[in-house]
N, C-alpha and C. Protein backbone atom coordinates (compact mmCIF):
# COMPACT_ATOMS: atom_id res chain seq x y z
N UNK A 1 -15.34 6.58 4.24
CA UNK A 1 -13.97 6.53 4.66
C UNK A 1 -13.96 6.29 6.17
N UNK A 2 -13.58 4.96 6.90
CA UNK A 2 -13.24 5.33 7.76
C UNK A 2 -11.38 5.45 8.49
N UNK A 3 -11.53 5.96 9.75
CA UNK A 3 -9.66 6.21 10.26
C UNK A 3 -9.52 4.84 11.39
N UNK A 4 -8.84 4.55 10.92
CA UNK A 4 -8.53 3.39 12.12
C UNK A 4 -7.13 3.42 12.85
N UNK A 5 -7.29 3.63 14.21
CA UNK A 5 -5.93 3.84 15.26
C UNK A 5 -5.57 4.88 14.69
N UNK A 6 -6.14 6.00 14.58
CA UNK A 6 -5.82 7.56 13.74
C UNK A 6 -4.46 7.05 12.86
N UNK A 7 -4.08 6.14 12.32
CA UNK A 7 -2.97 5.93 11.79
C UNK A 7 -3.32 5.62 10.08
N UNK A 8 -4.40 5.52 9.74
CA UNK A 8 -4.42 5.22 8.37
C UNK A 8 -6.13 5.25 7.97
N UNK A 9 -6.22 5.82 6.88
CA UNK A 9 -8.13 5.53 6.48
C UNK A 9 -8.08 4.21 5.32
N UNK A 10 -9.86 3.79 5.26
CA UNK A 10 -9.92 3.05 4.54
C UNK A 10 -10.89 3.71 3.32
N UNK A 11 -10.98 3.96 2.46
CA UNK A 11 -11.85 3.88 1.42
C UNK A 11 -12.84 3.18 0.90
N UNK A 12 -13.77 3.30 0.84
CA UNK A 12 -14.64 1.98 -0.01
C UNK A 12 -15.58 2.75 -1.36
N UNK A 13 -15.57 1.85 -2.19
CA UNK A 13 -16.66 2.23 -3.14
C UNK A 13 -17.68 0.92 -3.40
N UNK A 14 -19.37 1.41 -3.36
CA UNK A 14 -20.27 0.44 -3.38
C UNK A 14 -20.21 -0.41 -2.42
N UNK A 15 -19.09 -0.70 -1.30
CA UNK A 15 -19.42 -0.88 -0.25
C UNK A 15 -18.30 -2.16 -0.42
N UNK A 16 -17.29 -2.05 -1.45
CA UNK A 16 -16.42 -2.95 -1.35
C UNK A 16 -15.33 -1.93 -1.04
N UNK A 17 -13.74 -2.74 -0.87
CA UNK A 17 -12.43 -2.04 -0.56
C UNK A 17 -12.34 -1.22 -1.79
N UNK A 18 -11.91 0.06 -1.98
CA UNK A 18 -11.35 0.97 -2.63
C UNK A 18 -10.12 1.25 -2.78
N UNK A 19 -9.60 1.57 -2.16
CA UNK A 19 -8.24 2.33 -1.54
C UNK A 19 -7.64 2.24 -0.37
N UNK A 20 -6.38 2.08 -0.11
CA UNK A 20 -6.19 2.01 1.28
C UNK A 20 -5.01 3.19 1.42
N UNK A 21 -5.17 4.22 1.95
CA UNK A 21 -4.33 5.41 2.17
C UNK A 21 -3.22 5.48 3.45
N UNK A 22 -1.95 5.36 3.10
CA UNK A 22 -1.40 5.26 4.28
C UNK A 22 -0.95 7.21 4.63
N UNK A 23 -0.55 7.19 5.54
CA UNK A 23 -0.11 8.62 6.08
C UNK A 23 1.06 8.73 6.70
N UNK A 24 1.65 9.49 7.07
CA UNK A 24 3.48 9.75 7.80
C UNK A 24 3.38 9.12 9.24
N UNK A 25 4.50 8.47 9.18
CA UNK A 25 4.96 7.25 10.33
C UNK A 25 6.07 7.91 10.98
N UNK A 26 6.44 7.94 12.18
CA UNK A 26 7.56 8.81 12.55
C UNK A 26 8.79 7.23 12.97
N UNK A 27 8.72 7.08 11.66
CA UNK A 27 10.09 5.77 11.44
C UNK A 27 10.89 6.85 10.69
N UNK A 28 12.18 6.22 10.71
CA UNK A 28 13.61 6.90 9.86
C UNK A 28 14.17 5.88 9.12
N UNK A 29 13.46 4.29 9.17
CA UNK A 29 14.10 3.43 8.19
C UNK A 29 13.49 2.68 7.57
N UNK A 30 13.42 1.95 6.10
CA UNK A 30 12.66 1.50 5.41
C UNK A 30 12.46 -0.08 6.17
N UNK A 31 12.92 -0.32 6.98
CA UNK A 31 12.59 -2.03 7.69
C UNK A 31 11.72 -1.77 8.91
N UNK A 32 11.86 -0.32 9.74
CA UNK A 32 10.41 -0.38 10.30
C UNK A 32 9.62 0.12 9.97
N UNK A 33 9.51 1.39 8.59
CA UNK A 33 8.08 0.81 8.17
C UNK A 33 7.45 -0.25 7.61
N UNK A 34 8.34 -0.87 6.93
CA UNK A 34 7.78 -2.40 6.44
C UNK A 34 7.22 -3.44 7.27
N UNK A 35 8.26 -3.02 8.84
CA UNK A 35 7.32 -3.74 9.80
C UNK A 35 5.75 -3.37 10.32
N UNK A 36 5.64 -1.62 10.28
CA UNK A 36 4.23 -1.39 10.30
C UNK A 36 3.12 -1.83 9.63
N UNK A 37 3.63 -2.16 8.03
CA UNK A 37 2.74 -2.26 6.97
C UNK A 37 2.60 -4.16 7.43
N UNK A 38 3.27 -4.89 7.46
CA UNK A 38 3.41 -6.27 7.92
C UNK A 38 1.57 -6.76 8.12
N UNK A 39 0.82 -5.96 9.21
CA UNK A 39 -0.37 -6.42 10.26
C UNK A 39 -1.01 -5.94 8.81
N UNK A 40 -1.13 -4.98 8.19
CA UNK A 40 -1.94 -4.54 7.09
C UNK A 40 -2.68 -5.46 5.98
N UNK A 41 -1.40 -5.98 5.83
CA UNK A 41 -1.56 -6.60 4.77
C UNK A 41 -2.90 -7.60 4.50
N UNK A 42 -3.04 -8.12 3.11
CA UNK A 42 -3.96 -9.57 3.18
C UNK A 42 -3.95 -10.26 3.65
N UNK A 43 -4.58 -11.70 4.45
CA UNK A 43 -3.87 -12.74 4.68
C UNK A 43 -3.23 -13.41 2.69
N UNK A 44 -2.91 -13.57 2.93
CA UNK A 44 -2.16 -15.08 1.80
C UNK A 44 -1.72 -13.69 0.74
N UNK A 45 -1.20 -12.05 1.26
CA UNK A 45 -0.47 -11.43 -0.33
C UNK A 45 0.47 -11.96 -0.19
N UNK A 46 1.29 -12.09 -1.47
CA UNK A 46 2.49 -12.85 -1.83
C UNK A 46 3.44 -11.28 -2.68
N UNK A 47 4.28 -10.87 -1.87
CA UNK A 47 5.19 -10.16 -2.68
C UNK A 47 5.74 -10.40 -4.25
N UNK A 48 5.27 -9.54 -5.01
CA UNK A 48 5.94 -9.64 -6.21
C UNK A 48 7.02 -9.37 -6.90
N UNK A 49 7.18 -8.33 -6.49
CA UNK A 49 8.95 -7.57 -6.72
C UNK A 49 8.82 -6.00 -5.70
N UNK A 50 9.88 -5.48 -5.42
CA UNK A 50 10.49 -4.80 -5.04
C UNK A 50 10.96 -3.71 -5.82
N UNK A 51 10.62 -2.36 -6.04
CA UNK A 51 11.36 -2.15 -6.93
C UNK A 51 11.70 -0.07 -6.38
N UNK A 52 12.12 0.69 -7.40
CA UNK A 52 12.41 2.37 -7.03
C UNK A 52 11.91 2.62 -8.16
N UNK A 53 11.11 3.53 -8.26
CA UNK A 53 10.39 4.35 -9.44
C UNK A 53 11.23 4.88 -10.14
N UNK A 54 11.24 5.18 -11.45
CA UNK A 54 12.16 6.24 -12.11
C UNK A 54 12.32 7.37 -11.64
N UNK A 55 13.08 8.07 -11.40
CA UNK A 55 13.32 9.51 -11.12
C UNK A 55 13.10 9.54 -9.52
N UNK A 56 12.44 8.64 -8.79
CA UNK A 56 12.31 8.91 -7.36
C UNK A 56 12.85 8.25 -6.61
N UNK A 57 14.39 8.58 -6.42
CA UNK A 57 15.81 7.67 -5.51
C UNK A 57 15.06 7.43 -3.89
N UNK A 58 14.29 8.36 -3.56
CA UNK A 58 14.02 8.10 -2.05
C UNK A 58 12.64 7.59 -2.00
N UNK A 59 12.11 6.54 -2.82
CA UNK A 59 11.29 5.65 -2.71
C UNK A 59 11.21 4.32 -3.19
N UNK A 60 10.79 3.69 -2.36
CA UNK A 60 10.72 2.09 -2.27
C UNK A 60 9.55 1.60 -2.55
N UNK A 61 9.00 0.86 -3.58
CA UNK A 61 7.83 0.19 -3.72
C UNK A 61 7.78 -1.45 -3.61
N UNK A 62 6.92 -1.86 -2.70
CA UNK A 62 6.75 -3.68 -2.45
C UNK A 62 5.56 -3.86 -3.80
N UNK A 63 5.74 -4.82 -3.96
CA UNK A 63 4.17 -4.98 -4.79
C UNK A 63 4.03 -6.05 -4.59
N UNK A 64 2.74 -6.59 -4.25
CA UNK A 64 2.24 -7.59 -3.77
C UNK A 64 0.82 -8.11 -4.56
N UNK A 65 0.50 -9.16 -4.46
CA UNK A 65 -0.82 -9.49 -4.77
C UNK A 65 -1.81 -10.27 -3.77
N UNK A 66 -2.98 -10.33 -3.82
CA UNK A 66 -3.99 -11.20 -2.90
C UNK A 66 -5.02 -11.34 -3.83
N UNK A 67 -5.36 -12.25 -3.83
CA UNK A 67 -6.72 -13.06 -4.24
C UNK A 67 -7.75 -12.79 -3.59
N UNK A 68 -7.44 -12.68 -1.99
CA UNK A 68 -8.77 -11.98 -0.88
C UNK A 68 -9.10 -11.22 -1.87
N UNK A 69 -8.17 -9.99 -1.98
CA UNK A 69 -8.06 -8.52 -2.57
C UNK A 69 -8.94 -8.47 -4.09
N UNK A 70 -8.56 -9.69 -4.71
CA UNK A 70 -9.37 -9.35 -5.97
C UNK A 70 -10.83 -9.76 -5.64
N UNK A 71 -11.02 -10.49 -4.78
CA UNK A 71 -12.43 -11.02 -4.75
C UNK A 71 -13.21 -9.94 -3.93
N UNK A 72 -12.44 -8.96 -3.57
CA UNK A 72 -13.32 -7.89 -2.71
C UNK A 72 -13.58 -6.53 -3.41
N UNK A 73 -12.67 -6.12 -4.20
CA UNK A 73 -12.56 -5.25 -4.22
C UNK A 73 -12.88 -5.05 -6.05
N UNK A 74 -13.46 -4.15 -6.53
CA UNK A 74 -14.30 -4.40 -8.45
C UNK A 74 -12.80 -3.75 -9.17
N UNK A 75 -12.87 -4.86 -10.59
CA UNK A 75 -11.54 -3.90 -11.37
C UNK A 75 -11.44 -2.83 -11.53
N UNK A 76 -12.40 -2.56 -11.36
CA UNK A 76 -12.13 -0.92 -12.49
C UNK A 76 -11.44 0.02 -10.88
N UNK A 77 -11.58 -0.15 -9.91
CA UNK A 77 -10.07 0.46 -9.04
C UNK A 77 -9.01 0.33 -8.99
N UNK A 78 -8.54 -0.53 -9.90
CA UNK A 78 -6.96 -0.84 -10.26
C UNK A 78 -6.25 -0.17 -10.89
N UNK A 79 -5.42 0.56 -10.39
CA UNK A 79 -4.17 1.25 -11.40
C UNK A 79 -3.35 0.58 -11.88
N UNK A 80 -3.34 0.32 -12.85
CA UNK A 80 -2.27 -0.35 -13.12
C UNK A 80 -1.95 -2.01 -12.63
N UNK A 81 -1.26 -2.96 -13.18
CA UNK A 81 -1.39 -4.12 -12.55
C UNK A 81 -2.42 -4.92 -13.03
N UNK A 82 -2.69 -6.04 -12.70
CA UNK A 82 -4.05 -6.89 -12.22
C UNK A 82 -4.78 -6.96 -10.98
N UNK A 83 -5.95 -7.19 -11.51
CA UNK A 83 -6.99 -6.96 -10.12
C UNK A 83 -5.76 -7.96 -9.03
N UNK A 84 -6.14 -7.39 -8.12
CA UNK A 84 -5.64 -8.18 -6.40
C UNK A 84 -4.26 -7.78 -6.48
N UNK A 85 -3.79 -6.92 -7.24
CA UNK A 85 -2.18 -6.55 -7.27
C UNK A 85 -2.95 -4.68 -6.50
N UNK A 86 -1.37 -4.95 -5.42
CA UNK A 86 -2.03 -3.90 -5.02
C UNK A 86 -0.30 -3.34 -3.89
N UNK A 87 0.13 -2.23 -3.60
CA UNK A 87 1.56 -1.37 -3.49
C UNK A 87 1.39 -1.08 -1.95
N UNK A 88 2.38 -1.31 -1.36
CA UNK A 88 3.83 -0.69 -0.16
C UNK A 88 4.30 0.48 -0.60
N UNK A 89 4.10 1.62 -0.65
CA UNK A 89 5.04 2.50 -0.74
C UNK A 89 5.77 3.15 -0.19
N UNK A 90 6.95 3.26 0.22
CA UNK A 90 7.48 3.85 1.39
C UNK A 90 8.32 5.14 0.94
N UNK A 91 8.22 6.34 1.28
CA UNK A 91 8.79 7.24 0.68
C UNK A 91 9.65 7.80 2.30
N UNK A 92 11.28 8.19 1.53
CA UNK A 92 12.30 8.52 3.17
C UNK A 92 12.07 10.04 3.27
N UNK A 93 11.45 10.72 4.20
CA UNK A 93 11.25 12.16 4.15
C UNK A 93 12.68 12.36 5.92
N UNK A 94 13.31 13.46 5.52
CA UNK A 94 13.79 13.71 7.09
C UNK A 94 13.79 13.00 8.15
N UNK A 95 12.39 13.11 8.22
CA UNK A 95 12.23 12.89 10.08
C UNK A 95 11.27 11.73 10.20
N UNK A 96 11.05 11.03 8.68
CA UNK A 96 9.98 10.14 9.02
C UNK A 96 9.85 9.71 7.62
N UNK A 97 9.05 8.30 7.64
CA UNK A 97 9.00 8.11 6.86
C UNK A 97 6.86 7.77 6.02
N UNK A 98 6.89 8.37 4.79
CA UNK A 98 5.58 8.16 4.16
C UNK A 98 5.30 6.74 3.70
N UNK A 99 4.18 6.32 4.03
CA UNK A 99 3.80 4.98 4.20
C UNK A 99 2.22 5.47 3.71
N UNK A 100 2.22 5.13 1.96
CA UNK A 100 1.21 4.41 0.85
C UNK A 100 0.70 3.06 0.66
N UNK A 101 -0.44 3.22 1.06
CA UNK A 101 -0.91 1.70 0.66
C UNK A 101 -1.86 1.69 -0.82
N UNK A 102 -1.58 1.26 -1.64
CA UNK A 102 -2.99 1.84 -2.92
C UNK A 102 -3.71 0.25 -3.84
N UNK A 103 -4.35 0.04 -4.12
CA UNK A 103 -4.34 -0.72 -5.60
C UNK A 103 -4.13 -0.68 -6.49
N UNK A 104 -3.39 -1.43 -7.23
CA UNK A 104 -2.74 -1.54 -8.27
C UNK A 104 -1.08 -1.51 -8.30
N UNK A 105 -0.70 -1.01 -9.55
CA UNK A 105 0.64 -0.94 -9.49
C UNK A 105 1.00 0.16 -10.02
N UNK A 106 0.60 1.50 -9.46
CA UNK A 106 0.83 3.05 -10.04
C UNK A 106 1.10 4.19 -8.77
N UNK A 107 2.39 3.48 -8.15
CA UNK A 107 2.79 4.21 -7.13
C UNK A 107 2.98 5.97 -7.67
């Protein structure tokens, strides 16, 4: 695992991408964390839909895919989705907002 800009870790398993863990952003609106997550991303992910989980009104999920992403990273870390499909999650807490990055599509 390493932390990069104390703002987020990376995961790896076997020495490819694993997981990407985001942590609390002291934003109050879902357009600047989306702008944080922006530099994160793959080059060439392509947003897939947008959507709010059942039962959880104060969260926002992007879902996106990359091809980088599938070629790096082994299926069997995928929740859900297809390999290189991989989640934005932005959850509105008070004073800030939670910013998830994961693979797959099992926010």
């Amino acid at each position: 695992m390493t932390l990069y800009d104390s703002r987020f870790e990376v995961m790896s398993l076997g020495g490819k991408l694993a997981d990407i863990v985001g942590i609390r952003f002291p934003s109050t609106s879902l357009s600047e964390a989306r702008e944080i997550v922006v530099p994160l991303l793959p080059e060439g992910a392509e947003l897939k839909e947008t959507y709010t989980p059942e039962g959880r009104p104060g969260t926002k999920v992007d879902l996106y895919h990359s091809d980088q992403l599938a070629q790096a990273a082994p299926d069997a870390v995928y929740s859900g989705g297809e390999p290189g499909d991989f989640v934005a999650v932005f959850t509105t807490l008070s004073d800030s907002t939670m910013i998830t990055l994961g693979l797959g599509n099992n926010p």
